[in-house]
Protein backbone atom coordinates (compact mmCIF):
# COMPACT_ATOMS: atom_id res chain seq x y z
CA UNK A 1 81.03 102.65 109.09
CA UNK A 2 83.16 101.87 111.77
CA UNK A 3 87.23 101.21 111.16
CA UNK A 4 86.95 97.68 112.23
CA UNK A 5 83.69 96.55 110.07
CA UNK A 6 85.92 98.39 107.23
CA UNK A 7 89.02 96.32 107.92
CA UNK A 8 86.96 93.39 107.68
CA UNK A 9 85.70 93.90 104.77
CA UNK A 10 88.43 94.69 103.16
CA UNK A 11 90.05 91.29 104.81
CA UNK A 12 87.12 89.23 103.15
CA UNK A 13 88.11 90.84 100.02
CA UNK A 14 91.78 89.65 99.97
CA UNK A 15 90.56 86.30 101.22
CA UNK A 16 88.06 85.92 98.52
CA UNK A 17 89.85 86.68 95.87
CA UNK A 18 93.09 84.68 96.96
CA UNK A 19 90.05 81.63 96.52
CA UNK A 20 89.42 82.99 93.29
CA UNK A 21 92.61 83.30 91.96
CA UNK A 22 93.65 79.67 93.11
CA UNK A 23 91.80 78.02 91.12
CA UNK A 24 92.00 80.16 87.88
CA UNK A 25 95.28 80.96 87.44
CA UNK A 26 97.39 78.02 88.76
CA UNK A 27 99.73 76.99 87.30
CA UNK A 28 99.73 79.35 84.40
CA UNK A 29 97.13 81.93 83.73
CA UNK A 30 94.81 80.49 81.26
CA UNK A 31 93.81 83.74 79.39
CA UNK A 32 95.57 85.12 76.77
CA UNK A 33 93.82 88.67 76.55
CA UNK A 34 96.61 90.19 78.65
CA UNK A 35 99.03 89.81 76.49
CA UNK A 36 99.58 91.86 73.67
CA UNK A 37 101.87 90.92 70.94
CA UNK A 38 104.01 94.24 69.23
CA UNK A 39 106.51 94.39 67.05
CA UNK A 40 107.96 90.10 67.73
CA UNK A 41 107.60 90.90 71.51
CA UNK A 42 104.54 90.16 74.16
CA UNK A 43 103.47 92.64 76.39
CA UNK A 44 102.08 90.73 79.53
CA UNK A 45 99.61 92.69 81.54
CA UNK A 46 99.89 90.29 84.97
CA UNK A 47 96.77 89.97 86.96
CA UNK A 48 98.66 91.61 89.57
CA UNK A 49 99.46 94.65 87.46
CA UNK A 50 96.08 95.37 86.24
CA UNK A 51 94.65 95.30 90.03
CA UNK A 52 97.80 97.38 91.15
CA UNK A 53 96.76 100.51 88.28
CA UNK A 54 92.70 99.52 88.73
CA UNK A 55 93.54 100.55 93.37
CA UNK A 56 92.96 103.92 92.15
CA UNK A 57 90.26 103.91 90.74
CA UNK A 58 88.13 102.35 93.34
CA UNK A 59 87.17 103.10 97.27
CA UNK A 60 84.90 100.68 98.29
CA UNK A 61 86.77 98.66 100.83
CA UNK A 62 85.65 95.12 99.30
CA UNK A 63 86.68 95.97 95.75
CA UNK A 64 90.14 97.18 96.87
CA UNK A 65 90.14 94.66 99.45
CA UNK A 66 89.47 92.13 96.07
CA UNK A 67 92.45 94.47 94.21
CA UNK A 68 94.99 93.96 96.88
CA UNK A 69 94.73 89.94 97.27
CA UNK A 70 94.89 90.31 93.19
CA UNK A 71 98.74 91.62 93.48
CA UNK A 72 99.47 89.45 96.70
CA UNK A 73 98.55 86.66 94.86
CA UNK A 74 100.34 87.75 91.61
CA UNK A 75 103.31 88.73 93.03
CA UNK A 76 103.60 86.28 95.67
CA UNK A 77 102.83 83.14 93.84
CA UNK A 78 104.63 83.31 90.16
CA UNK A 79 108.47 82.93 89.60
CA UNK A 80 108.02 85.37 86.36
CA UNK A 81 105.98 88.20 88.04
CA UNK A 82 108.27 91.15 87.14
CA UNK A 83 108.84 89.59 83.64
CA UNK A 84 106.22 91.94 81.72
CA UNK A 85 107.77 92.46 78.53
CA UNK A 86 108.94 88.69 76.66
């Protein structure tokens, strides 16, 4: 594959999942899975942090493409983002 189809690919990735995202997670995240409760604290695993640790596990160019809009959109559109243990 050429490095321009690849780029592009991984483009429609972010872009896609930026759509996703948008209307699932605005303007709190809905699920409740990522957070685990221990010992009177919650440990929040963020969208974008899951995404961030799941980059290395995958190559194809979509998927990681998919993985970085994840943490843009994670990052870039909550106040609490850093906030991981409450």
């Amino acid at each position: 594959m050429s490095a321009i189809f690849i780029r592009m690919i991984f483009a429609l990735g972010v872009f896609i999942s930026f759509l996703l995202y948008k209307n699932s997670c605005r303007p709190h995240c809905p699920s409740k899975l990522n957070q685990i409760k221990i010992f009177g604290r919650t440990l929040h695993l963020h969208h974008w942090l899951t995404s961030l640790l799941a980059l290395a596990y995958f190559k194809n160019p979509f998927i990681r493409g998919l993985l970085v809009g994840g943490v843009i959109h994670g990052i870039g559109m909550y106040s609490d983002w850093y906030k991981i243990i409450k």
